[in-house]
Protein backbone atom coordinates (compact mmCIF):
# COMPACT_ATOMS: atom_id res chain seq x y z
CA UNK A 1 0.00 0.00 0.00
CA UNK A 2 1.08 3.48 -1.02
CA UNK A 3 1.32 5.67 2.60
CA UNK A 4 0.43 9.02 3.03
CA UNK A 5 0.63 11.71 6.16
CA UNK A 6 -0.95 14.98 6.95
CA UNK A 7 0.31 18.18 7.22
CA UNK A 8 0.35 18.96 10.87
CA UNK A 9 -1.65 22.39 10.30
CA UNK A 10 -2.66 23.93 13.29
CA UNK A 11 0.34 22.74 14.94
CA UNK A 12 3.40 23.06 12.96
CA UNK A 13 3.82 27.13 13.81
CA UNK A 14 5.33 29.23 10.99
CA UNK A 15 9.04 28.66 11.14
CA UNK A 16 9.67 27.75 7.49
CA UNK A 17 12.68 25.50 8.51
CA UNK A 18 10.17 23.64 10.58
CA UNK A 19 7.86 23.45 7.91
CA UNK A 20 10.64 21.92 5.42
CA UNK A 21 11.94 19.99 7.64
CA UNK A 22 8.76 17.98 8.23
CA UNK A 23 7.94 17.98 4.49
CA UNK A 24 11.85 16.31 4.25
CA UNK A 25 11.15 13.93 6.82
CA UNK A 26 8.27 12.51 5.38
CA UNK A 27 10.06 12.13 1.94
CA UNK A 28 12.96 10.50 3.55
CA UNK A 29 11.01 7.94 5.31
CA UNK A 30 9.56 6.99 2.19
CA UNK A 31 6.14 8.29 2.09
CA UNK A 32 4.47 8.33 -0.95
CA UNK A 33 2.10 11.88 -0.49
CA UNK A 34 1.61 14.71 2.02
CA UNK A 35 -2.51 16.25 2.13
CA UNK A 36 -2.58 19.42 3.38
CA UNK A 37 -6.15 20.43 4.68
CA UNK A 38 -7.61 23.60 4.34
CA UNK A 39 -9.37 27.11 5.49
CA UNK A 40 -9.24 30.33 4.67
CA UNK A 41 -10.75 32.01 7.78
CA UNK A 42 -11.97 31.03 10.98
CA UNK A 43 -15.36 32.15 13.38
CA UNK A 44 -15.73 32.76 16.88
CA UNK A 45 -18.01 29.89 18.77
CA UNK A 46 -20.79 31.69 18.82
CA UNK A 47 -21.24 31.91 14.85
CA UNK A 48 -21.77 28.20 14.62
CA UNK A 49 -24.59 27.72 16.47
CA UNK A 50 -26.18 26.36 13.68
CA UNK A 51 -23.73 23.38 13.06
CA UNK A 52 -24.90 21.85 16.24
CA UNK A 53 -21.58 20.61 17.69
CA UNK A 54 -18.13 21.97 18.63
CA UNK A 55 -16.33 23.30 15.46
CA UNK A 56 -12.99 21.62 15.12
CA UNK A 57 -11.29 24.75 14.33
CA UNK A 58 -11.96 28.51 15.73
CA UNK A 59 -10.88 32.12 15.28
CA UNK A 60 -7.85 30.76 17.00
CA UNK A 61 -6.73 28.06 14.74
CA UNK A 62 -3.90 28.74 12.03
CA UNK A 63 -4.08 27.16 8.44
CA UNK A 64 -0.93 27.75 5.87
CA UNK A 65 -3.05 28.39 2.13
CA UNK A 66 -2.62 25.45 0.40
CA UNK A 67 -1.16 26.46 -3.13
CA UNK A 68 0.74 28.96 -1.28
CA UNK A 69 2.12 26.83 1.06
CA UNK A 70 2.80 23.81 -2.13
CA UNK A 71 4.58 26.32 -3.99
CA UNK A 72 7.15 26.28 -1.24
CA UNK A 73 6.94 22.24 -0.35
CA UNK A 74 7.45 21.98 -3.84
CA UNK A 75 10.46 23.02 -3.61
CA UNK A 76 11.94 21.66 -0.56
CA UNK A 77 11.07 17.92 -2.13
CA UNK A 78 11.75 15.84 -5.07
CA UNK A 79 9.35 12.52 -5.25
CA UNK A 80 6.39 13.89 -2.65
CA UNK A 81 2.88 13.87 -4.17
CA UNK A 82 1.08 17.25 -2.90
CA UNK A 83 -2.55 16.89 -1.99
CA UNK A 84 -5.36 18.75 -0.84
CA UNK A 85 -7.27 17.43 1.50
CA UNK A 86 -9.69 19.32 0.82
CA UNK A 87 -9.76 22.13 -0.13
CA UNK A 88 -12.83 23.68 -0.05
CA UNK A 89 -13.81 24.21 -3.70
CA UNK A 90 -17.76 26.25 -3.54
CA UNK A 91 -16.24 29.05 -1.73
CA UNK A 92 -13.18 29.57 -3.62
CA UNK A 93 -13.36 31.26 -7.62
CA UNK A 94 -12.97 28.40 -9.93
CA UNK A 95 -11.16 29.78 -12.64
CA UNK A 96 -8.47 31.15 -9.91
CA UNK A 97 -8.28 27.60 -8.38
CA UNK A 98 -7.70 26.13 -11.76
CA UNK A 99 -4.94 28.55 -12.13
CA UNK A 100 -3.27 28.11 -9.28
CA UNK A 101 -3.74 23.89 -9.43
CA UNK A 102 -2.09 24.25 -12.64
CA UNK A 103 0.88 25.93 -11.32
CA UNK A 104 1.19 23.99 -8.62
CA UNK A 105 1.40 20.57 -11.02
CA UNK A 106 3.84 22.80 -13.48
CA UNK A 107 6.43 23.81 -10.71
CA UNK A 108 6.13 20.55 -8.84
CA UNK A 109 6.80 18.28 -12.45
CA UNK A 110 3.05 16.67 -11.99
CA UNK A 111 2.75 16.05 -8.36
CA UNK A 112 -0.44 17.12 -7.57
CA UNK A 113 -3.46 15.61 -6.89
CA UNK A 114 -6.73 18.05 -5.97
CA UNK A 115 -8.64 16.27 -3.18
CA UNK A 116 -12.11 18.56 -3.50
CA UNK A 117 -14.71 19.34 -0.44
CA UNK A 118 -17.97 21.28 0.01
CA UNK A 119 -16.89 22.18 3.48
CA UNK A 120 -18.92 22.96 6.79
CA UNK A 121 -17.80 26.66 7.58
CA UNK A 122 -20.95 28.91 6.48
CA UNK A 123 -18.72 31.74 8.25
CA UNK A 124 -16.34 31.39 5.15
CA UNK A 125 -18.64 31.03 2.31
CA UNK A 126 -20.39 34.36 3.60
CA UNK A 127 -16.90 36.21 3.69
CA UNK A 128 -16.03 34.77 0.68
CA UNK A 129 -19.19 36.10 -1.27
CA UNK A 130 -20.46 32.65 -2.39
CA UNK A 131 -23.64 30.77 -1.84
CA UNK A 132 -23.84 28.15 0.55
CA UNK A 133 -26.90 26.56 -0.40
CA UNK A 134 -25.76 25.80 -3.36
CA UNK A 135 -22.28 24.43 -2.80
CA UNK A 136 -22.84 21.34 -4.15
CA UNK A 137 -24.58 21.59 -7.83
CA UNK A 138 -21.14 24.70 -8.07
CA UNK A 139 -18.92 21.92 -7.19
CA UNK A 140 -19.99 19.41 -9.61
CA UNK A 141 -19.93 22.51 -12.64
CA UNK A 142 -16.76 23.91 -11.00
CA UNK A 143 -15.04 20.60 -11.72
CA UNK A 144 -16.42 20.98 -14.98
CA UNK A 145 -14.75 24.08 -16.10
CA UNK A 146 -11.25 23.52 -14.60
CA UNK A 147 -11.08 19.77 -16.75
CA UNK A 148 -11.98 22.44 -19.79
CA UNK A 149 -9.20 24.53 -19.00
CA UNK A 150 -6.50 22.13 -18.45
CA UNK A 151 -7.22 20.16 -21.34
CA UNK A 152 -8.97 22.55 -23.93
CA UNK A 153 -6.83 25.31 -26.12
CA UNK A 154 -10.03 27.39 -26.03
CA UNK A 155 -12.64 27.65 -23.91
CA UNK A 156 -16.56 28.45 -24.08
CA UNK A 157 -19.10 27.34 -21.28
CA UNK A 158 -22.11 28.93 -20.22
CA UNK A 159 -23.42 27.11 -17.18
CA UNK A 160 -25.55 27.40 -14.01
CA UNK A 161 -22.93 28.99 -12.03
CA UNK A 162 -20.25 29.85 -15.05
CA UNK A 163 -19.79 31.98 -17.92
CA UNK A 164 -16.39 31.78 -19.91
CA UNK A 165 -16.52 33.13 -23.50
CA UNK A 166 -12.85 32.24 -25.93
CA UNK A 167 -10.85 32.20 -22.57
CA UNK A 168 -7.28 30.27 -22.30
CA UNK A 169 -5.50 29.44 -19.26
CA UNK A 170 -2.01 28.74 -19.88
CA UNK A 171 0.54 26.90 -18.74
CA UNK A 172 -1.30 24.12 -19.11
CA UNK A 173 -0.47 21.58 -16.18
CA UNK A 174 1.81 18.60 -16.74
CA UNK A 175 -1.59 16.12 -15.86
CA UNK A 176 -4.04 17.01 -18.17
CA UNK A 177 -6.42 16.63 -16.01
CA UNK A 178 -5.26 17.39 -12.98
CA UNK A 179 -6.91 14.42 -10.41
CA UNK A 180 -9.55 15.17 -8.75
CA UNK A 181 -10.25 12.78 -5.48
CA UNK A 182 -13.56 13.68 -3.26
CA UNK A 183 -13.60 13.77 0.46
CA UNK A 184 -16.77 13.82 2.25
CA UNK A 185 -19.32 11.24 3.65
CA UNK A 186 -22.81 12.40 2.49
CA UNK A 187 -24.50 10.22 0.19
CA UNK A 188 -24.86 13.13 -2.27
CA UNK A 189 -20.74 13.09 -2.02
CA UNK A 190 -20.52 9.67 -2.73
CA UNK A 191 -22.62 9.76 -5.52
CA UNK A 192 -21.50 12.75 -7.39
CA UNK A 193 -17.69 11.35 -6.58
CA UNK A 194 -18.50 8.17 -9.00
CA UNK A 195 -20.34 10.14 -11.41
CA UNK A 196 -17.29 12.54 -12.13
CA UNK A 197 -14.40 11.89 -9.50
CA UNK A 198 -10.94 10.43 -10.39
CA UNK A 199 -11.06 8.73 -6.55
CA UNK A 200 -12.57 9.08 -2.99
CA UNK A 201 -10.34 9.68 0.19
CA UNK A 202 -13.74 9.93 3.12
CA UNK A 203 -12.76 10.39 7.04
CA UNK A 204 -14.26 7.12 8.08
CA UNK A 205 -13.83 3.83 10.00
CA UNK A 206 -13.39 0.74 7.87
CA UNK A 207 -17.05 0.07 8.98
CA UNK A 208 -18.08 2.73 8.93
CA UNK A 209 -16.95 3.51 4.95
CA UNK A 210 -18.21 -0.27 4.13
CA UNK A 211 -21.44 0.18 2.80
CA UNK A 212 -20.45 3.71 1.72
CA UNK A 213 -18.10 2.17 -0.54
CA UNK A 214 -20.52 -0.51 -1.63
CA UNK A 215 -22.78 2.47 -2.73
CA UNK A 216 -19.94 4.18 -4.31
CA UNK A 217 -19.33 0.97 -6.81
CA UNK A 218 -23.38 0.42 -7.41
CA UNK A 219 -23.39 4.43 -8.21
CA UNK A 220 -20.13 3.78 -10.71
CA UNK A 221 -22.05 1.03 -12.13
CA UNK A 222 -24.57 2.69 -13.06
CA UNK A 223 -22.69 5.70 -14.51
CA UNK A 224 -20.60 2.81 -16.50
CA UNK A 225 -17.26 3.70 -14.90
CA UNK A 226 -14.41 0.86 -14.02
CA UNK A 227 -14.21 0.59 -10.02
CA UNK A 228 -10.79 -1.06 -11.19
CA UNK A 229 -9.57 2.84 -12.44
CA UNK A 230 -10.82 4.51 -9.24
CA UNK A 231 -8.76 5.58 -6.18
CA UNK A 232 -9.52 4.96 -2.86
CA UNK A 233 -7.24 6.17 0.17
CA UNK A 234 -7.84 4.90 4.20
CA UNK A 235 -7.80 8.20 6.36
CA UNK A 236 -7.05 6.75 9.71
CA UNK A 237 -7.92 9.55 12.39
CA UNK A 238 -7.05 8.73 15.51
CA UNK A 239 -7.82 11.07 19.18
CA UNK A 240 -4.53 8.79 20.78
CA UNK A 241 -1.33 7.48 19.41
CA UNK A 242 -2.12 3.60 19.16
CA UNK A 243 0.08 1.53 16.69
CA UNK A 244 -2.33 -1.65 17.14
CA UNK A 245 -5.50 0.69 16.17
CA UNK A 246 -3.65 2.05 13.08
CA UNK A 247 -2.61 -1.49 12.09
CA UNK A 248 -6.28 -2.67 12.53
CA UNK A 249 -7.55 -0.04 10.43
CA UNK A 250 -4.96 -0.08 7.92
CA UNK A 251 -5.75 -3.65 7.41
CA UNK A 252 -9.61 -3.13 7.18
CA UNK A 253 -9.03 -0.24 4.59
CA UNK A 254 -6.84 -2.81 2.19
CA UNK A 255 -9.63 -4.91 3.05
CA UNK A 256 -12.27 -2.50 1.37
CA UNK A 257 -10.10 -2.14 -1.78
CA UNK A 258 -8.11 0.59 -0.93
CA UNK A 259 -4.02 1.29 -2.04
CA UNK A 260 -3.51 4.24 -0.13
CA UNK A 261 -4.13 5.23 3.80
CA UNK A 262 -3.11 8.11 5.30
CA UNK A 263 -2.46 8.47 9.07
CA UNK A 264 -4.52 11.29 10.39
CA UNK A 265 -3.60 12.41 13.94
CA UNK A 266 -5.83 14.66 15.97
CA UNK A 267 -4.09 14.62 19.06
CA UNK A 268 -1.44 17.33 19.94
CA UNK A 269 2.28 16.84 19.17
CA UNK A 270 4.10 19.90 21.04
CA UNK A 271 7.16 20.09 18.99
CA UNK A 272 7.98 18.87 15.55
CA UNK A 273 10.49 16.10 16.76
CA UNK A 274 7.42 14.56 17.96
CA UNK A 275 5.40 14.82 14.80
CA UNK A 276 8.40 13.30 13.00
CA UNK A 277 8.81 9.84 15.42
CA UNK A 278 5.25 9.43 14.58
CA UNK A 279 6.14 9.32 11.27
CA UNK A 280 8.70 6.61 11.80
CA UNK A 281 6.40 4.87 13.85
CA UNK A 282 3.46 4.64 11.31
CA UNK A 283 5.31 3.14 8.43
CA UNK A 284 6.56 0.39 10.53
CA UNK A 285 2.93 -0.34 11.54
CA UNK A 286 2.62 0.18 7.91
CA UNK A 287 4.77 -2.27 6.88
CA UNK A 288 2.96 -4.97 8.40
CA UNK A 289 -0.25 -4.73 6.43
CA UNK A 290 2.30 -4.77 2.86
């Protein structure tokens, strides 16, 4: 199995050694990808009300921009695949996004892969002027246009959402497409991921993601798409460091089809030594499942 780890965001600090460093560490151990997650601004508790639990991340939290931040990990590795997980596509401008994707891929010699969300911050899609009601039908034409602009000289779509009239985007990345893997657990996610997604990466147990993934190849079935040609990648997000959990899950991810699991820690590493043993520690778990 192909192994991936998370950037530690709201952790790592800003040091930029730091921030290579870890990036180098995870290369050198032989990790196949890094998956950055991502937000663009944060709320105070009280504007989330609505959500009906505890946010995960606050006014307080820190988040590096993604192709920002790639632009720079880019070139502090050789071999590391850069992925978003997610980033949150409805709130961002799609032609920008494509852009910026693409020059990511160009600088980086192809080693991007665009891991897509609709997000659950209604704080950001207000400050970002976009619609949050309608996050999902943008999404699905979003992904649309940016396949146009990567791989068409020209472009012309008029749309729900989208307008482009004889517009070019150039460079043009290295993949043409670009892949674009879904996260999310809804079943409007997992559909819309077989109808049009180049893979699925969902935060999810092994049994919990069973009969999700069961839906996901009866929805690629009917859209006549190979199963075989999909991606699927493990997230295995843990509250406590426990090597016989992450080898349990690992195992029941490989068991649902999957080639690529990422470990996903949500417990607190206070210094970047720390965050780097872990490292070391889940590819020898790793190893095990082969």
């Amino acid at each position: 199995m192909r192994l991936g780890v998370v950037f530690p965001q709201t952790e790592i600090g800003s040091d930029p050694v730091v921030i290579r460093d870890y990036a180098q560490a995870a290369e050198g151990a032989g990790y196949d990808h890094l998956l950055v997650f991502d937000h663009v601004l944060g709320g105070k508790l009280e504007r989330f009300d609505q959500l009906g639990r505890r946010p995960p991340y606050t006014d307080e939290t820190p988040f590096h921009e993604v192709f920002v931040l790639f632009g720079y990990l880019g070139a502090c590795t050789q071999r590391l695949e850069l992925v978003t997980g997610i980033v949150i596509l409805p709130q961002r401008q799609t032609a920008l996004v494509a852009k910026q994707a693409a020059a990511v891929d160009v600088l980086t010699g192809g080693r991007l892969r665009l891991g897509v969300g609709i997000g659950w911050n209604h704080v950001e899609y207000e400050a970002l002027n976009e619609d949050w009601k309608t996050r999902g039908a943008r999404q699905a034409e979003q992904i649309e246009v940016m396949r146009k602009l990567w791989t068409e000289d020209q472009v012309t779509f008029r749309g729900r959402f989208h307008t482009l009239v004889d517009v070019t985007m150039l460079p043009v990345p290295v993949q043409r497409p670009i892949p674009i893997w879904f996260g999310g657990s809804s079943d409007a996610v997992v559909k819309r991921a077989a109808r049009i997604g180049d893979g699925y990466m969902p935060i999810m147990t092994p049994e919990v993601a069973e009969p999700k993934i069961a839906m996901l190849h009866e929805h690629m079935k009917t859209f006549g798409r190979d199963p075989a040609k999909f991606g699927l990648e493990g997230w295995l997000r843990f509250d406590a460091a426990d090597p016989g959990a992450w080898l349990k899950a690992a195992q029941g991810w490989k068991r649902l089809g999957a080639k690529i699991v990422m470990l996903y820690p949500m417990y607190r590493m206070p210094n970047v030594d720390d965050q780097i043993e872990t490292l070391r520690r889940f590819k020898d778990v790793a190893a095990a499942v082969g």
